[in-house]
Each structure stands twice: as structure tokens, then as C-alpha cells.
N, C-alpha and C. Protein backbone atom coordinates (compact mmCIF):
# COMPACT_ATOMS: atom_id res chain seq x y z
N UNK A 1 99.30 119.28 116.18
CA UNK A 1 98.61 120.19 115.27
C UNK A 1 97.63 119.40 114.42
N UNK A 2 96.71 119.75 114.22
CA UNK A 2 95.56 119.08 113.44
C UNK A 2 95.44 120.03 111.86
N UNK A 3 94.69 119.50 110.93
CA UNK A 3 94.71 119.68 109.88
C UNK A 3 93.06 119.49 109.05
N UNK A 4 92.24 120.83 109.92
CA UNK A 4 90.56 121.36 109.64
C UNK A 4 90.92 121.50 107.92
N UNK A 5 91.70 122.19 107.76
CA UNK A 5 91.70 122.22 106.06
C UNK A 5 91.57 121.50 105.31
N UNK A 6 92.19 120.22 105.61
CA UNK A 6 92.56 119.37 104.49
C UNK A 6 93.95 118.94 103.85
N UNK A 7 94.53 119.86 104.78
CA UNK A 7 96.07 120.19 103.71
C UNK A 7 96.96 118.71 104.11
N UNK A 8 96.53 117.62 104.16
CA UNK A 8 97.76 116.14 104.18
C UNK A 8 98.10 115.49 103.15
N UNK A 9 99.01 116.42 102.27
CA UNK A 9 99.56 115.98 101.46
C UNK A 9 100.84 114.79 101.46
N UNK A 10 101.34 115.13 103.24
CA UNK A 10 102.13 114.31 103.66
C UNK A 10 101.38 112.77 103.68
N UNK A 11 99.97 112.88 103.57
CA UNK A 11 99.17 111.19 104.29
C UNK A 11 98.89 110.83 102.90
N UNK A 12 99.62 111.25 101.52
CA UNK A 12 98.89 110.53 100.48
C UNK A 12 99.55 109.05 99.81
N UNK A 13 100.54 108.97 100.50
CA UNK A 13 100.39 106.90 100.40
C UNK A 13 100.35 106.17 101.38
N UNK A 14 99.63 106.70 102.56
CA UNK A 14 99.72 105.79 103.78
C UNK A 14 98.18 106.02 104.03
N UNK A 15 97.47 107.12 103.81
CA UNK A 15 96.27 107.80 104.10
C UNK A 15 96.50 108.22 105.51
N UNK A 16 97.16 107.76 106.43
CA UNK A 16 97.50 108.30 107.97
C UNK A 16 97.62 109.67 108.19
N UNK A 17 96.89 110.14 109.34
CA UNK A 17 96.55 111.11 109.52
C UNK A 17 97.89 111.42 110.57
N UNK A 18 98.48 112.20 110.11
CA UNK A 18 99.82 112.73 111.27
C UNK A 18 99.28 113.41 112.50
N UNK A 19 98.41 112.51 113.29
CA UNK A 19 98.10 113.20 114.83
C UNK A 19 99.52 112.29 115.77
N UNK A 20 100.56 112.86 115.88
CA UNK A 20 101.22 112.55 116.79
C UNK A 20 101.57 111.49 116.82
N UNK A 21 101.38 110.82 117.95
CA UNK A 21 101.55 109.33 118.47
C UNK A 21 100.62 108.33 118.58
N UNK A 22 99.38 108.98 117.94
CA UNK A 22 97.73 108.82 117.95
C UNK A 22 97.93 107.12 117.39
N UNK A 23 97.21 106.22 117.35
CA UNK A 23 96.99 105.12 116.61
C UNK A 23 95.82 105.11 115.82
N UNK A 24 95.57 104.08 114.96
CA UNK A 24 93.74 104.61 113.84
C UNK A 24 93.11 103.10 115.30
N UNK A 25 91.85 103.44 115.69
CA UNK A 25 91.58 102.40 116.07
C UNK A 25 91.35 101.13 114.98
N UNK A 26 90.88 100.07 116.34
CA UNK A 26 91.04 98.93 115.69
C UNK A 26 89.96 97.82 115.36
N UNK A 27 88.63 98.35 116.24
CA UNK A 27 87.26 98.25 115.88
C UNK A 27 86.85 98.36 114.30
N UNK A 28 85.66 97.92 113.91
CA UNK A 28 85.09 98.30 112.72
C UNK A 28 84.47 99.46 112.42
N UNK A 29 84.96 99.72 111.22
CA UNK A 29 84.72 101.66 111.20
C UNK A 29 83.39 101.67 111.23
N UNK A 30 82.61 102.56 112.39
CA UNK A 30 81.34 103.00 112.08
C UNK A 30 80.97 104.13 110.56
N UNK A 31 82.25 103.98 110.07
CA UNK A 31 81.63 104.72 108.40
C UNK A 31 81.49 103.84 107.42
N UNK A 32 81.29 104.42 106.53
CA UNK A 32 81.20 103.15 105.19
C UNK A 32 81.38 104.20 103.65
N UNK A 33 82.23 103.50 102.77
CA UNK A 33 82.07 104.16 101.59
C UNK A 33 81.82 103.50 100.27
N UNK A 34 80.91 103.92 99.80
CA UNK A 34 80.00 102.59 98.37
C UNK A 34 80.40 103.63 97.39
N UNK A 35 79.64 103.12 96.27
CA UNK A 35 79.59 103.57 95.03
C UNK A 35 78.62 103.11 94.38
N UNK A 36 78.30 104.09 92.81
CA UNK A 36 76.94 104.18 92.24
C UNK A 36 77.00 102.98 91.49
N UNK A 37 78.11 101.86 91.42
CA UNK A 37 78.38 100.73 90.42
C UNK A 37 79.46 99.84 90.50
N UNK A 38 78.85 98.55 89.99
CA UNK A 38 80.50 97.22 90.45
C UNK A 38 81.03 97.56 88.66
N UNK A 39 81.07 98.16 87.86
CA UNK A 39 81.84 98.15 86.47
C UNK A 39 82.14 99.51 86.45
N UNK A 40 82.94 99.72 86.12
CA UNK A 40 83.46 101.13 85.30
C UNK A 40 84.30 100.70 83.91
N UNK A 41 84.12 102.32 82.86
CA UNK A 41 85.15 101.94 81.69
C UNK A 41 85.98 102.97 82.13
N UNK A 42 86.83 103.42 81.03
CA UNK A 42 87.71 104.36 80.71
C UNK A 42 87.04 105.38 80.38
N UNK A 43 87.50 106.53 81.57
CA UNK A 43 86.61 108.03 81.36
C UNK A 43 85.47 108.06 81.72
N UNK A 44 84.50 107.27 82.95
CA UNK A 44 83.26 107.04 83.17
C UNK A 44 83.60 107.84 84.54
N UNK A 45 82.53 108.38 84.86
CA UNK A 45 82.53 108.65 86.06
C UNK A 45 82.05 107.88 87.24
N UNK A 46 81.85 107.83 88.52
CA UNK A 46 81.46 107.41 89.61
C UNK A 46 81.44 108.06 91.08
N UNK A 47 80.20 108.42 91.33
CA UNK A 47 79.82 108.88 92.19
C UNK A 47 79.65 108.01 93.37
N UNK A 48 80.82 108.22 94.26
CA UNK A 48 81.81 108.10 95.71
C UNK A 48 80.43 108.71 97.33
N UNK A 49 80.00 107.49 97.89
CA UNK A 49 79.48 107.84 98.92
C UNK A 49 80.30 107.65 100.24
N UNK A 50 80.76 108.87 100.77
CA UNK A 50 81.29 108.65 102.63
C UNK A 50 79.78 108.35 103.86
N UNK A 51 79.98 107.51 104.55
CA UNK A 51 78.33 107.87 105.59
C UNK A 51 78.90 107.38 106.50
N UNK A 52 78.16 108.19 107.44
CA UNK A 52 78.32 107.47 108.90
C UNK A 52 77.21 106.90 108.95
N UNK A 53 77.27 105.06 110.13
CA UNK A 53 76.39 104.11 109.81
C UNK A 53 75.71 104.78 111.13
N UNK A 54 74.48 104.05 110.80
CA UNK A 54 73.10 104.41 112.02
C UNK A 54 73.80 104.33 113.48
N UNK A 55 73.46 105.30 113.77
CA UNK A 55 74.16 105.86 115.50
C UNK A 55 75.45 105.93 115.66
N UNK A 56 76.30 106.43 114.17
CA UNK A 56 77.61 106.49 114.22
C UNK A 56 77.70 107.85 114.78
N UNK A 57 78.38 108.52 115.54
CA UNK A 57 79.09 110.40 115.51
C UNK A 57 79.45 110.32 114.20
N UNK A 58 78.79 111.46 113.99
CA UNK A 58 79.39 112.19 112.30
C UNK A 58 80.88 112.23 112.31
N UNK A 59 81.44 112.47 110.99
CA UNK A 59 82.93 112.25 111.05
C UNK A 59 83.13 113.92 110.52
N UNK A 60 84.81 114.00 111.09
CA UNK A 60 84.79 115.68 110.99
C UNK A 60 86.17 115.84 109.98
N UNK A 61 86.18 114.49 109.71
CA UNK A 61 87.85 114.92 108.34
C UNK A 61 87.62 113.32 107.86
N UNK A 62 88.42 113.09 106.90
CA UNK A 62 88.49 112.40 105.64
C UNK A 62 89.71 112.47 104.72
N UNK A 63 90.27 111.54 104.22
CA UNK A 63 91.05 111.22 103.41
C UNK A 63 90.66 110.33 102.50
N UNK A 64 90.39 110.64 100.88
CA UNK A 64 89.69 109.40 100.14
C UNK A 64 90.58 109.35 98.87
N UNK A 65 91.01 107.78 98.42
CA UNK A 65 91.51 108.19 97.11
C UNK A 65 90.69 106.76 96.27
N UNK A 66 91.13 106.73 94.85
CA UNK A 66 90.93 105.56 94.20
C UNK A 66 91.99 104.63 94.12
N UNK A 67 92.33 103.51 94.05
CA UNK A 67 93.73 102.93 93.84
C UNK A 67 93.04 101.51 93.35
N UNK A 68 94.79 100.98 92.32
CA UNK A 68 93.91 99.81 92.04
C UNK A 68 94.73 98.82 92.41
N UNK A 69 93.63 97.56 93.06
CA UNK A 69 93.56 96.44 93.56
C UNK A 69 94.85 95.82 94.45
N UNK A 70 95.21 95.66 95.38
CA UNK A 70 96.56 95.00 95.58
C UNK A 70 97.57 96.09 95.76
N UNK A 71 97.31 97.51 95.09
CA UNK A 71 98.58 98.45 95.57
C UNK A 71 98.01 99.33 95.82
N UNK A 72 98.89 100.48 96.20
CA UNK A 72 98.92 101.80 96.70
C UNK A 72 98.36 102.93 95.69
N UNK A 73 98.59 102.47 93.99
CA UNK A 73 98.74 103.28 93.01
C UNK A 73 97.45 103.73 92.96
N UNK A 74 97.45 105.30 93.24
CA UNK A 74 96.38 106.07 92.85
C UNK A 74 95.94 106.62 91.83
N UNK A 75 94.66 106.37 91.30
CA UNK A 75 94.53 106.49 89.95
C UNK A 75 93.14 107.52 89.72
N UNK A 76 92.60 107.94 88.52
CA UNK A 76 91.94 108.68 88.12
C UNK A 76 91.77 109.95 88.97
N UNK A 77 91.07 110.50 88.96
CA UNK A 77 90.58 112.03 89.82
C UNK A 77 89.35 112.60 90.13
N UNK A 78 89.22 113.20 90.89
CA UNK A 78 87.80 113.45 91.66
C UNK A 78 87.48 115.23 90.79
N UNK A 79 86.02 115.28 90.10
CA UNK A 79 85.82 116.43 89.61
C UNK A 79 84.46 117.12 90.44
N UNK A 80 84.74 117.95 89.45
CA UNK A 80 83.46 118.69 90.34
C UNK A 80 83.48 119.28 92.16
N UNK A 81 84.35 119.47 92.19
CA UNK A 81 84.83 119.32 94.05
C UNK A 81 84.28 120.79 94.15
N UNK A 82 83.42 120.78 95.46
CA UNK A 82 82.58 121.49 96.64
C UNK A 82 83.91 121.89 97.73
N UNK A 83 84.81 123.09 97.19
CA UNK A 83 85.76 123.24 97.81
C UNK A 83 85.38 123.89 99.04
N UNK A 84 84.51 124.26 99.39
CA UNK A 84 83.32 124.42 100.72
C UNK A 84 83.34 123.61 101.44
N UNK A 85 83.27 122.22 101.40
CA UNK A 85 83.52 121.18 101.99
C UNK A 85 84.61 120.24 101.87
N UNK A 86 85.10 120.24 100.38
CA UNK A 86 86.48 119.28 100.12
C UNK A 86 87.76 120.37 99.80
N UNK A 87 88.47 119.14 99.77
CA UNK A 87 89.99 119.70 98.90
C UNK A 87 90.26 118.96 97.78
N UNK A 88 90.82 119.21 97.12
CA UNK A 88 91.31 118.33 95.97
C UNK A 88 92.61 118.53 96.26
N UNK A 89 93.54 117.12 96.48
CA UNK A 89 95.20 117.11 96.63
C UNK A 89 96.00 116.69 95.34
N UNK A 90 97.04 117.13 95.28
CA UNK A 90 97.71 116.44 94.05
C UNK A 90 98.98 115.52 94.43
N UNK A 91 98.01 114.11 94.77
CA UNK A 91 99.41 113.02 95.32
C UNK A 91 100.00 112.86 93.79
N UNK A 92 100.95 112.42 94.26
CA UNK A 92 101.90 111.23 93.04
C UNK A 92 101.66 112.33 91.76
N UNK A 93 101.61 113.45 91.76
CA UNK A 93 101.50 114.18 90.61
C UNK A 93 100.95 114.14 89.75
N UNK A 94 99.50 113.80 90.31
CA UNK A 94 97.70 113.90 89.85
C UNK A 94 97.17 114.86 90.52
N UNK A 95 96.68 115.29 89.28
CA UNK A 95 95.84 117.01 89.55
C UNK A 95 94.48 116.01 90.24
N UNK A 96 94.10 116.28 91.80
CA UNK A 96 93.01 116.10 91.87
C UNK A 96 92.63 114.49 92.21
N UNK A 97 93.79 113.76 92.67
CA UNK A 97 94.22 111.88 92.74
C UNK A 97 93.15 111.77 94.08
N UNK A 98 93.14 112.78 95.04
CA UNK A 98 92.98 112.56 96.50
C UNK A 98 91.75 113.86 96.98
N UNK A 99 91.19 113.40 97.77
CA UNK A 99 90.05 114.08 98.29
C UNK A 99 90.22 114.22 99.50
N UNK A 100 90.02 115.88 100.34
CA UNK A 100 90.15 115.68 102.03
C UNK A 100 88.90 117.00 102.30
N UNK A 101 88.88 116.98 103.57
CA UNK A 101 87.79 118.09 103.95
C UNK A 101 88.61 118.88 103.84
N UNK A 102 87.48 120.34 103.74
CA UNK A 102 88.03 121.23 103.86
C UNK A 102 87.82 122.56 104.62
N UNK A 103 87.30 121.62 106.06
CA UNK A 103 87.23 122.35 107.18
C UNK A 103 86.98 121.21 108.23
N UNK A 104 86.64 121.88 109.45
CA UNK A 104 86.45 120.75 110.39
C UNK A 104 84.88 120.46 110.59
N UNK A 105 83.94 121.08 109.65
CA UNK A 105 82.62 120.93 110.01
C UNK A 105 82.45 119.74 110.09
N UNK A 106 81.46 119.15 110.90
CA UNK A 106 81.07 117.82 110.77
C UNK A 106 80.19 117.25 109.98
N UNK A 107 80.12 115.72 109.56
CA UNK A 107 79.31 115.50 108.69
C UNK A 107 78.65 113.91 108.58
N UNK A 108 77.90 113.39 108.12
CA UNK A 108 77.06 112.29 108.69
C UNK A 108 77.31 111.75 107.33
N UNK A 109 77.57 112.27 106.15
CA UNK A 109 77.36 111.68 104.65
C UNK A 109 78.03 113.12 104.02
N UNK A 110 78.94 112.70 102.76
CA UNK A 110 79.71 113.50 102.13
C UNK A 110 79.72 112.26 100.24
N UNK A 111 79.69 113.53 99.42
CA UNK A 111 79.58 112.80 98.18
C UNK A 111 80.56 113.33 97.26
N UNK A 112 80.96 112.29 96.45
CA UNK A 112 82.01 112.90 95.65
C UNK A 112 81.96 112.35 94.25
N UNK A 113 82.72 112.80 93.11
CA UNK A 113 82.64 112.28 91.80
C UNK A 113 84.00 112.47 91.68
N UNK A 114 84.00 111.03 90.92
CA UNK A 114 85.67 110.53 90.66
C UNK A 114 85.41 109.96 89.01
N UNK A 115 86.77 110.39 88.26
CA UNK A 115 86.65 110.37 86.90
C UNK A 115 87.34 108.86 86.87
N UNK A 116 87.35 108.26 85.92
CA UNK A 116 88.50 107.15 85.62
C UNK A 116 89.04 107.67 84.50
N UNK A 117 90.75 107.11 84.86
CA UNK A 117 91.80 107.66 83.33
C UNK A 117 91.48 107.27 82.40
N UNK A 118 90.99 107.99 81.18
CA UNK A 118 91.07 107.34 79.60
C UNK A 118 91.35 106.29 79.36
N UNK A 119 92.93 106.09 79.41
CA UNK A 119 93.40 105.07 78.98
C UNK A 119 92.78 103.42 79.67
N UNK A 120 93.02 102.26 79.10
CA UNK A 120 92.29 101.16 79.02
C UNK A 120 93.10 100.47 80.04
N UNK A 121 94.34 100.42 80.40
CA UNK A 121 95.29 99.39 80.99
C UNK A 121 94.66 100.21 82.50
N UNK A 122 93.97 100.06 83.18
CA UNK A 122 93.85 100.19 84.47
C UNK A 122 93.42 98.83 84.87
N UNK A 123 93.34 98.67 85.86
CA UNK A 123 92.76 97.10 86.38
C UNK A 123 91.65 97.27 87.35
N UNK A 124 91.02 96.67 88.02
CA UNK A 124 90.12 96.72 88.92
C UNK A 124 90.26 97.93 90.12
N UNK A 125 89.87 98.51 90.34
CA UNK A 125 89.86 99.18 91.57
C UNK A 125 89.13 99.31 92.99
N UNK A 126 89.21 100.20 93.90
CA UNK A 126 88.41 100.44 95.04
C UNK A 126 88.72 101.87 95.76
N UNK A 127 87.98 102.33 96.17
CA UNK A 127 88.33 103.89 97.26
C UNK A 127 88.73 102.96 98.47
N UNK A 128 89.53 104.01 98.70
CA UNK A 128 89.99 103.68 100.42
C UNK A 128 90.04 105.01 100.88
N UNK A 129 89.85 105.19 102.13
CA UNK A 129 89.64 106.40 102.86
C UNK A 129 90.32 106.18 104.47
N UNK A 130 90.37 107.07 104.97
CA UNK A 130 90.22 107.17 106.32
C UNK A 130 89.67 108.49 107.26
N UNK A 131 88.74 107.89 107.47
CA UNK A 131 87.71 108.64 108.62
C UNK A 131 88.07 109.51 109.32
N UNK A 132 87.87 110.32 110.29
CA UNK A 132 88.57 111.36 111.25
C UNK A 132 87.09 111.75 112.33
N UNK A 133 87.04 111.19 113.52
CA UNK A 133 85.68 111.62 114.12
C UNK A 133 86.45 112.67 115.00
N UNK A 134 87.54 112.73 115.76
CA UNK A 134 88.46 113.78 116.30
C UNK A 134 89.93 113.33 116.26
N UNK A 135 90.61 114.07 116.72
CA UNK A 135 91.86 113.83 116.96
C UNK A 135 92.61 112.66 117.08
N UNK A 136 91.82 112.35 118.40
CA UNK A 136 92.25 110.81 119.08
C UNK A 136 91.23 109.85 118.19
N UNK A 137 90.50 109.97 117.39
CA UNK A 137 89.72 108.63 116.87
C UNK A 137 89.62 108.69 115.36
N UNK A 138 90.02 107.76 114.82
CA UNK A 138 89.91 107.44 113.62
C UNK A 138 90.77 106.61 112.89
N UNK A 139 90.13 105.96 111.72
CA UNK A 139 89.79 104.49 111.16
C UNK A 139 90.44 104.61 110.05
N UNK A 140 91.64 103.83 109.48
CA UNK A 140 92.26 104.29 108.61
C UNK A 140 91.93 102.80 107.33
N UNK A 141 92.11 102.97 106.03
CA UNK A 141 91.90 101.91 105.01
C UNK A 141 90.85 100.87 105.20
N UNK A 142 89.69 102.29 105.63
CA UNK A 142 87.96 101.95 104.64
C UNK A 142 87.98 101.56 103.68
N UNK A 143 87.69 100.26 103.02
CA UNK A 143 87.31 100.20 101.07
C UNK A 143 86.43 99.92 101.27
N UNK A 144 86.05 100.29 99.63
CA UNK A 144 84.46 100.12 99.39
C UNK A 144 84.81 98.71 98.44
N UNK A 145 83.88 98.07 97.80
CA UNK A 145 83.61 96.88 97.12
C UNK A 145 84.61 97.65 96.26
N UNK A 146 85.24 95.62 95.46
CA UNK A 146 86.02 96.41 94.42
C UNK A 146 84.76 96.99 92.81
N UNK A 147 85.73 97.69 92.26
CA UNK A 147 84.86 98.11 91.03
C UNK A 147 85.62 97.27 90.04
N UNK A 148 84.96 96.62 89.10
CA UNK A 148 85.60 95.82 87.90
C UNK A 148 85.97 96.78 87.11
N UNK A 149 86.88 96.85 86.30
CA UNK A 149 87.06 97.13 84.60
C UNK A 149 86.15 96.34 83.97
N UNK A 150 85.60 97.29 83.13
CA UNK A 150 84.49 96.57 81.92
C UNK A 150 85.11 95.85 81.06
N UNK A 151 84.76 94.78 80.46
CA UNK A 151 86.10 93.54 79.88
C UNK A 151 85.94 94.44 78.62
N UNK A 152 84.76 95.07 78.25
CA UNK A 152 84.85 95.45 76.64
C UNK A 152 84.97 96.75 77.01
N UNK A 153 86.00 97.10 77.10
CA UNK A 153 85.95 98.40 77.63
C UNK A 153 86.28 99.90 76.84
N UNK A 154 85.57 100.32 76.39
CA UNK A 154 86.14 101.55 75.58
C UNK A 154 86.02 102.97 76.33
N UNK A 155 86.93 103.63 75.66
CA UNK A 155 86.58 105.82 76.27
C UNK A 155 85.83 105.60 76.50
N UNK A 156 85.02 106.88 76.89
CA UNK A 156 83.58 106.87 76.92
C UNK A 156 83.42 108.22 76.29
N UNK A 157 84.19 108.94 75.91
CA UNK A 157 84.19 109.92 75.28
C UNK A 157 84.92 109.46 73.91
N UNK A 158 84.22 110.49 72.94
CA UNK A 158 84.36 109.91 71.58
C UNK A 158 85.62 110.30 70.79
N UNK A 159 86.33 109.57 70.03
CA UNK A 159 87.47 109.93 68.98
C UNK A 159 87.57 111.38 68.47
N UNK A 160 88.43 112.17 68.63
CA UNK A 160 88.35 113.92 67.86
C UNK A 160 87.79 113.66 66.14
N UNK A 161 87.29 114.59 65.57
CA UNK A 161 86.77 114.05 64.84
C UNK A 161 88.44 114.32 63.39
N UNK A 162 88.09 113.11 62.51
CA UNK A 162 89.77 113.43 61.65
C UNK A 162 89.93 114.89 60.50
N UNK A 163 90.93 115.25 60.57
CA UNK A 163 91.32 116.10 60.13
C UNK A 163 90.63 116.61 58.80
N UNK A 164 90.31 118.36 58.35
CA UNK A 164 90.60 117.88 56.68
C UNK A 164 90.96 117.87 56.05
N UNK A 165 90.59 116.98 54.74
CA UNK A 165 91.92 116.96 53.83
C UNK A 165 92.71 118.28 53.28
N UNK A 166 94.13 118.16 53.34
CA UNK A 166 94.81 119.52 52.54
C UNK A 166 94.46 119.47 51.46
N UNK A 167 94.53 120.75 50.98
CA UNK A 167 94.59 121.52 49.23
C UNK A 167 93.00 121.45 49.20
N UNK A 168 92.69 122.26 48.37
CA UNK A 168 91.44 122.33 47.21
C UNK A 168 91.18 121.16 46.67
N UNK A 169 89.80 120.87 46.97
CA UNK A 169 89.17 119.42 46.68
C UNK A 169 88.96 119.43 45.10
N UNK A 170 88.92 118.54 44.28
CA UNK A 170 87.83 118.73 43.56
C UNK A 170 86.93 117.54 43.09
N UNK A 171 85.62 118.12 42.72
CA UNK A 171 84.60 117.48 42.78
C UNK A 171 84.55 116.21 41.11
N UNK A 172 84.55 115.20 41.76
CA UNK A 172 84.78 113.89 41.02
C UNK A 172 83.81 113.80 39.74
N UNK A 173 82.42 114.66 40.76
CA UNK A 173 81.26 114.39 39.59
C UNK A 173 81.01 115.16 38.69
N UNK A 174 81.61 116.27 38.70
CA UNK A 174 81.76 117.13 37.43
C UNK A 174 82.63 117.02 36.43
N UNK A 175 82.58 116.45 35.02
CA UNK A 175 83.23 115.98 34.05
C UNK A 175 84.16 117.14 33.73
N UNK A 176 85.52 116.95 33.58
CA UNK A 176 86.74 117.57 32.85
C UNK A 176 86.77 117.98 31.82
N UNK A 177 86.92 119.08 31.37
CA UNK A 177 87.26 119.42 29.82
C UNK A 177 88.56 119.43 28.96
């Protein structure tokens, strides 16, 4: 059974596509996936390129997540999703951790936007994906270059602004009687 939707929620820490007994080949993937930048902060976005390379067959499914460096752990989330063309999955119990098609149309180049978590303790990262040209073919743990953490790294969205003060103010510069 194949999976035009998108729905492999089962492939979200292996990225493996459950075709059977299928293997991912073992050639170099004729796809490639970059990004708009080698730094990210906390809460920045980054816009995620899939392509097939010059005289590749378009690819007709996809599995993409973010994870950082050395493990499996999937991190931040993909917004803005073209559910026309994607899915948004919720691995590891992230709204939105994992990206898949969301049909079998084919495609030569697919784009995506991925948020990074707020918080500061993330470490370096990279997308990894795996390709799908049909059934029997496809390329599993594509990365793209890693992305650094910015060493000075702050939100990128700003502090709520602070509260105001309780009770009735009163004004300092008007003398007391």
C-alpha cells in the first residue's frame, strides 16, 4: 500500500517509507535540499528548498523534518503549509515537527518554511528528508548543510510588554496639601 497523502506518521524517526520489502537506494540522491541561511536564532524562520537536480525525474512524495546535529530529535515546525501540496505531521508530539506530500502529484522543486523553537538551548541543526520518485525508488537521509545557532542568540520576537501597575497612580508632580 502506498501513501499519495502523506499520512507516515509511522516513518517519523526513521523517515523510511513503509513500501514493503522495498530498500532506499544506494546511489547519490538525484535531489537536494538547501536553505535560505548557515545561522539561525530562536524563533527565526527558514525557508526549506526540496529540488530535483538537472535531469533528475521529479520526485512524487517526501518526508522532511529539522533535527539537531548527531540525533534524531526533531525540532521546531514548519508554518504556513500549502496543504494542496503538503501535510503537516505531528511526530514526537510537535504540532507541525514533520512535512510530507499531500498527494502523489509530481514535482521538480517544493518549498517550505520552518520556524525555530523560542527557546535558546537548541544546538546546530539540519533537514533531512527522504525523497520518493515511486514505489520501488527512493533515497532516504538527504541533509542539507548544517545551520549554526547564532552564538548571540536572542527571540526574535520581542518581550510581552510588563504589566500595569495596580491601584490608582498618583502623580508625584503635583504638590500635597
Amino acid at each position: 500500500m502506498a501513501y499519495p497523502d502523506g499520512s507516515v506518521e509511522e516513518s517519523c524517526q526513521s523517515l523510511f517509507p513503509n513500501h514493503s520489502y522495498i530498500q532506499p537506494q544506494n546511489s547519490s540522491s538525484p535531489y537536494s535540499v538547501s536553505v535560505n541561511g548557515t545561522t539561525f536564532r530562536p524563533g527565526q524562520s527558514i525557508i526549506v528548498t526540496l529540488q530535483a537536480l538537472e535531469n533528475a525525474s521529479e520526485f512524487q512524495g517526501f518526508v522532511l523534518q529539522a533535527r539537531e546535529v548527531g540525533t534524531n530529535t526533531t525540532v521546531g515546525r514548519f508554518t504556513s503549509i500549502n496543504t494542496v501540496r503538503s501535510r503537516g505531521l505531528n511526530c514526537f508530539n510537535i504540532e507541525n515537527s514533520t512535512l510530507s506530500q499531500a498527494s502523489a502529484e509530481r514535482k521538480s522543486q517544493f518549498k517550505a518554511t520552518w520556524e525555530a523553537p523560542s527557546h535558546p538551548s537548541l544546538g546546530d541543526i539540519h533537514f533531512c528528508v527522504t525523497f520518493v520518485t515511486d514505489y520501488d525508488t527512493f533515497w532516504t537521509n538527504v541533509t542539507s548543510p548544517t545551520i549554526r545557532l547564532s552564538v548571540n542568540s536572542t527571540p526574535t520576537k520581542p518581550p510581552p510588554p510588563p504589566p500595569p501597575p495596580a491601584g490608582p497612580q498618583q502623580d508625584s508632580s503635583i504638590p500635597m496639601k
